[in-house]
N, C-alpha and C. Protein backbone atom coordinates (compact mmCIF):
# COMPACT_ATOMS: atom_id res chain seq x y z
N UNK A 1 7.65 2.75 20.32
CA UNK A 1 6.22 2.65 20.43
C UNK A 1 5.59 4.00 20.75
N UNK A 2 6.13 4.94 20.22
CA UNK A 2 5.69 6.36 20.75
C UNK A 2 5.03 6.88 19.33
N UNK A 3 4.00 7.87 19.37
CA UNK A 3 3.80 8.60 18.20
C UNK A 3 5.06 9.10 17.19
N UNK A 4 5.66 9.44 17.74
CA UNK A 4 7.32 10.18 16.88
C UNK A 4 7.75 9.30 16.20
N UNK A 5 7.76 7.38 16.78
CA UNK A 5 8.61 6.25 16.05
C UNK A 5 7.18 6.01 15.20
N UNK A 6 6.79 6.15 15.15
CA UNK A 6 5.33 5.58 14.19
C UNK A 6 4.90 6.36 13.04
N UNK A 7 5.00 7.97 13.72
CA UNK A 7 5.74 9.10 12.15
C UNK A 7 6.68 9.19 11.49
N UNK A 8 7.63 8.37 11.92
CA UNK A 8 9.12 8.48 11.21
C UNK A 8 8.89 7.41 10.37
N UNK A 9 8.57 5.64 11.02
CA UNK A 9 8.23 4.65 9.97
C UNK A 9 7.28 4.65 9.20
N UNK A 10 6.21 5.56 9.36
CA UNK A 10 5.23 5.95 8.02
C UNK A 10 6.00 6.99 6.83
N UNK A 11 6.80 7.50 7.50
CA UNK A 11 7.18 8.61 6.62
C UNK A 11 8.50 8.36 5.95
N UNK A 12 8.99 7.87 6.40
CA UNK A 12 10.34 6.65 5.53
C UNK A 12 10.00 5.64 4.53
N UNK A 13 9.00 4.90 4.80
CA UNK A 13 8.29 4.07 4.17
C UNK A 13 7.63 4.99 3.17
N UNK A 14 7.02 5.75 3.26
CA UNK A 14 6.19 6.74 1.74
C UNK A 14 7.30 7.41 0.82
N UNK A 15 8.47 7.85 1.80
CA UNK A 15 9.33 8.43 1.43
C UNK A 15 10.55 7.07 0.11
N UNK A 16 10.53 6.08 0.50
CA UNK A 16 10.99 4.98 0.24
C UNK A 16 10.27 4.26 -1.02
N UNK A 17 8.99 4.68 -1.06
CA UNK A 17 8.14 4.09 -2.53
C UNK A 17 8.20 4.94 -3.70
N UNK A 18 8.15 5.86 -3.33
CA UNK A 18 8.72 7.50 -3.88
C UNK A 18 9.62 7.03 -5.24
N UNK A 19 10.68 6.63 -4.64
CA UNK A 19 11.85 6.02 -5.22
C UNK A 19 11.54 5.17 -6.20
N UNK A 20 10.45 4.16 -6.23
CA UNK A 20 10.14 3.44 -6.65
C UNK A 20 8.97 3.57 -8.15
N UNK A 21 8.29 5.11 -7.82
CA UNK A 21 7.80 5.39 -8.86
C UNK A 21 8.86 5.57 -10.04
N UNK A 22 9.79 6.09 -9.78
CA UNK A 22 11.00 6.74 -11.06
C UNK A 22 10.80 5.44 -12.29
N UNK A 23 10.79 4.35 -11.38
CA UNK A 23 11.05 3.05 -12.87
C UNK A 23 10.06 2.44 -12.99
N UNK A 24 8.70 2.80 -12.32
CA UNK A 24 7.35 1.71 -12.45
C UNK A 24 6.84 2.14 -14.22
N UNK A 25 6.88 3.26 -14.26
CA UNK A 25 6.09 3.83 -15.85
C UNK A 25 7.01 3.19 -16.79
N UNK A 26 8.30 3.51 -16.67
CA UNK A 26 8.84 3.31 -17.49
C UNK A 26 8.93 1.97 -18.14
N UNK A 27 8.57 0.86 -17.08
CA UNK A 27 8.75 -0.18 -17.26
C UNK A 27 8.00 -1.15 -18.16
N UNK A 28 6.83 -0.35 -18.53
CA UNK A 28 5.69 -0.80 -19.74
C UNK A 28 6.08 -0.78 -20.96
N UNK A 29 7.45 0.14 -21.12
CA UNK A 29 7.64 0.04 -22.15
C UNK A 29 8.64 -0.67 -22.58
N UNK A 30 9.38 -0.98 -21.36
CA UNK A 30 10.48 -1.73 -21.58
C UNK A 30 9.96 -3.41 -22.06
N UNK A 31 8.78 -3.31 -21.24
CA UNK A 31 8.58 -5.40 -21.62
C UNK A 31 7.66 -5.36 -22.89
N UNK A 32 6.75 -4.29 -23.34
CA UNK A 32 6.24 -4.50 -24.57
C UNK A 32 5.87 -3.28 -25.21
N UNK A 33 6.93 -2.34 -25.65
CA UNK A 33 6.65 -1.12 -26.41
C UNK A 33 5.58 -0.48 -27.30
N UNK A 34 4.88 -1.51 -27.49
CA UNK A 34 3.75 -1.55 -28.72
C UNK A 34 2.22 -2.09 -27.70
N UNK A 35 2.80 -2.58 -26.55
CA UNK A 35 1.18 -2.76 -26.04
C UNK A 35 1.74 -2.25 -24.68
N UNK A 36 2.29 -1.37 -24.73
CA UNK A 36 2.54 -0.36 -23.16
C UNK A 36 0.86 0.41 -22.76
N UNK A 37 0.42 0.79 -23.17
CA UNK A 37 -0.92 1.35 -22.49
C UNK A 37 -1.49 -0.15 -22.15
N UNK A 38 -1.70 -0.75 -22.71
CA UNK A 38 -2.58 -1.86 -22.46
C UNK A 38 -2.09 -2.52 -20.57
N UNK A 39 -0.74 -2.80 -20.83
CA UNK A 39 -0.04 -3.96 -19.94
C UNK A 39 -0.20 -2.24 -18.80
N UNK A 40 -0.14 -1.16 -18.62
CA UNK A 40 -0.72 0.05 -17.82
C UNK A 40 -1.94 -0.02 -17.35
N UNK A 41 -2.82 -0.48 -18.05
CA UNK A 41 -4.15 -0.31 -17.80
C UNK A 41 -4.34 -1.60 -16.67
N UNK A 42 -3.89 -2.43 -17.03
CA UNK A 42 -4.23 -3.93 -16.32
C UNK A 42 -3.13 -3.41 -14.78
N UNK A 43 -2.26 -3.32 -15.06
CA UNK A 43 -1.75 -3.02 -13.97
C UNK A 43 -2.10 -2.28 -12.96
N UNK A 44 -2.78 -1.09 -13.21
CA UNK A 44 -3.43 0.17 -12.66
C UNK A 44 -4.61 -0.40 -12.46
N UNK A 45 -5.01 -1.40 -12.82
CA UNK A 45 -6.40 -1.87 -12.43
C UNK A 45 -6.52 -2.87 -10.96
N UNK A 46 -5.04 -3.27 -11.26
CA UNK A 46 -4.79 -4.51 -10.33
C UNK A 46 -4.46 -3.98 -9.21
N UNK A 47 -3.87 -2.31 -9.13
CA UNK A 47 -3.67 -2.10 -8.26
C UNK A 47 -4.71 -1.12 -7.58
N UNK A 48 -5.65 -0.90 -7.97
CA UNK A 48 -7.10 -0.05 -8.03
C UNK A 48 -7.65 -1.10 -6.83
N UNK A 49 -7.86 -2.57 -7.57
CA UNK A 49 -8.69 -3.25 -6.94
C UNK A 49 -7.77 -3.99 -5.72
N UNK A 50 -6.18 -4.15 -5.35
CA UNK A 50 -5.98 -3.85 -4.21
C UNK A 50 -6.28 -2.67 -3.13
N UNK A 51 -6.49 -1.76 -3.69
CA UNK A 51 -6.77 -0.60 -2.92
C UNK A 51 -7.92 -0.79 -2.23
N UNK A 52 -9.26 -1.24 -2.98
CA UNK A 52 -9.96 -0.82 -2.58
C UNK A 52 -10.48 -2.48 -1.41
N UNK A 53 -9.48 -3.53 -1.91
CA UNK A 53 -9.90 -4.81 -1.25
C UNK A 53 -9.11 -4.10 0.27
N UNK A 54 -8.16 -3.41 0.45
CA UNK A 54 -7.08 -3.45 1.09
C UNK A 54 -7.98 -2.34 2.50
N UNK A 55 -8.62 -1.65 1.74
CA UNK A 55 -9.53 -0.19 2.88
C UNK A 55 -10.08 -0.60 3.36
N UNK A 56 -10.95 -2.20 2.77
CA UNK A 56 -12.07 -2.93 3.74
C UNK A 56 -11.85 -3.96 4.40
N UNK A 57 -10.53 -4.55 3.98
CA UNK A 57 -9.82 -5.45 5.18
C UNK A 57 -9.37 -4.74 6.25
N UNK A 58 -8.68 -3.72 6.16
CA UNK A 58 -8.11 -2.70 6.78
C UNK A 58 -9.17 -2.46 8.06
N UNK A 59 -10.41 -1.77 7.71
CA UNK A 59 -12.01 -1.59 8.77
C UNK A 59 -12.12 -2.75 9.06
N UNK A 60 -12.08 -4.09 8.66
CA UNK A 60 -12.54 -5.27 8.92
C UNK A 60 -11.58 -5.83 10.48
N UNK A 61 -10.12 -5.80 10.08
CA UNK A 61 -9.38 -5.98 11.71
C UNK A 61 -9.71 -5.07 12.23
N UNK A 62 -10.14 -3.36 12.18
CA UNK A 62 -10.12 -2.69 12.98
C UNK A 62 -11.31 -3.36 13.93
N UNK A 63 -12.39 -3.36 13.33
CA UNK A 63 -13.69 -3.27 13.95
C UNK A 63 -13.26 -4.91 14.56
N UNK A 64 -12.75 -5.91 14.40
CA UNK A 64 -12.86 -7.29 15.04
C UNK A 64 -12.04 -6.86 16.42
N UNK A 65 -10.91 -5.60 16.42
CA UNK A 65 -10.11 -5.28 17.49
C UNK A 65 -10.44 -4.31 18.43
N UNK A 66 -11.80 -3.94 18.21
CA UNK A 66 -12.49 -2.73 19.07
C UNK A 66 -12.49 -1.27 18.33
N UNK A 67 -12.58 -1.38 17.20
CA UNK A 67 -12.82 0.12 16.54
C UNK A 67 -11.51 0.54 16.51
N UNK A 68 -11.72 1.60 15.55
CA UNK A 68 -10.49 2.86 15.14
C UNK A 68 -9.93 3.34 16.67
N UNK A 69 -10.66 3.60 17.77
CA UNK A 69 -10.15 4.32 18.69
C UNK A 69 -8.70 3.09 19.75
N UNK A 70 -8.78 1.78 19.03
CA UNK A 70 -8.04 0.90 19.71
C UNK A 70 -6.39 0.38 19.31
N UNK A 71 -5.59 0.85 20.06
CA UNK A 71 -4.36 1.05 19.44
C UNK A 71 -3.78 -0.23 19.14
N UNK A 72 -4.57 -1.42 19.86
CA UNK A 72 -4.21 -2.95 19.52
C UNK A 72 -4.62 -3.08 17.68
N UNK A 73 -6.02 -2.79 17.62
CA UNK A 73 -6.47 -2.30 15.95
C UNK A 73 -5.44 -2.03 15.06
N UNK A 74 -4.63 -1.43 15.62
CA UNK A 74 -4.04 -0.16 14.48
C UNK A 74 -2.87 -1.07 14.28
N UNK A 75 -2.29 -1.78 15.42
CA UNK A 75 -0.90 -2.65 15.27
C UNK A 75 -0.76 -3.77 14.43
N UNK A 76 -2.43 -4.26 14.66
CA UNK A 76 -2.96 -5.40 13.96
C UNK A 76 -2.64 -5.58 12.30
N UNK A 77 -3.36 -3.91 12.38
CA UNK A 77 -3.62 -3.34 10.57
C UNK A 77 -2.20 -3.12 9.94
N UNK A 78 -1.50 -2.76 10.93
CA UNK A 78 -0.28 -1.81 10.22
C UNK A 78 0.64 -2.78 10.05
N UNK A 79 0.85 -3.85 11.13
CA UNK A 79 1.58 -4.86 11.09
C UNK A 79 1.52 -6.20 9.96
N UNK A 80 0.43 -6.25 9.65
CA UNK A 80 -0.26 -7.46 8.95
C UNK A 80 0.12 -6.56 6.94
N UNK A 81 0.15 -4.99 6.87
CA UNK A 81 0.95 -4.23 5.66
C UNK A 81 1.96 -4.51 5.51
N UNK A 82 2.84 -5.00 6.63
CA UNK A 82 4.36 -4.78 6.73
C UNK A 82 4.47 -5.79 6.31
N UNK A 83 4.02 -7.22 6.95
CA UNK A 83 4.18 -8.13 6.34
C UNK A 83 3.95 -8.42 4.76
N UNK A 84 3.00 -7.83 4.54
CA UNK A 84 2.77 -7.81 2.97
C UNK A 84 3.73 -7.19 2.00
N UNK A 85 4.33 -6.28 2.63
CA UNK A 85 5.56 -5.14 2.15
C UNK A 85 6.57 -6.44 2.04
């Protein structure tokens, strides 16, 4: 529960998706070679509009937990990702 364990599991975890780009592109072409941009576009869209659902849920527990400055907030937010992970 220290800053140091909370930089290491952010940074393992980014470090860990990393990995995961190598076969995401490739993989458009593997399920439909001829409509690979297309089945890209939808995908990149889907994940656009998680992003941006994900920044305002994200402010939404913060602010129900006492603002950004509240470290209960942050456990709330970070914990409730993990689960989603």
């Amino acid at each position: 529960e220290t800053k140091a364990q909370g930089l290491f599991i952010v940074t393992a975890s980014l470090s860990f998706l990393g990995f995961s780009r190598g076969g995401f592109a490739v993989n458009h072409m593997d399920i439909a070679p001829e409509f690979a941009g297309v089945i890209m576009g939808i995908s990149n869209t889907a994940g656009t509009v998680a992003g941006i659902v994900g920044v305002a849920f994200t402010g939404y527990l913060l602010e129900r937990s006492g603002g950004a400055s509240e470290i209960q907030g942050w456990k709330l937010a970070l914990g409730f990702a993990s689960f989603l992970n």
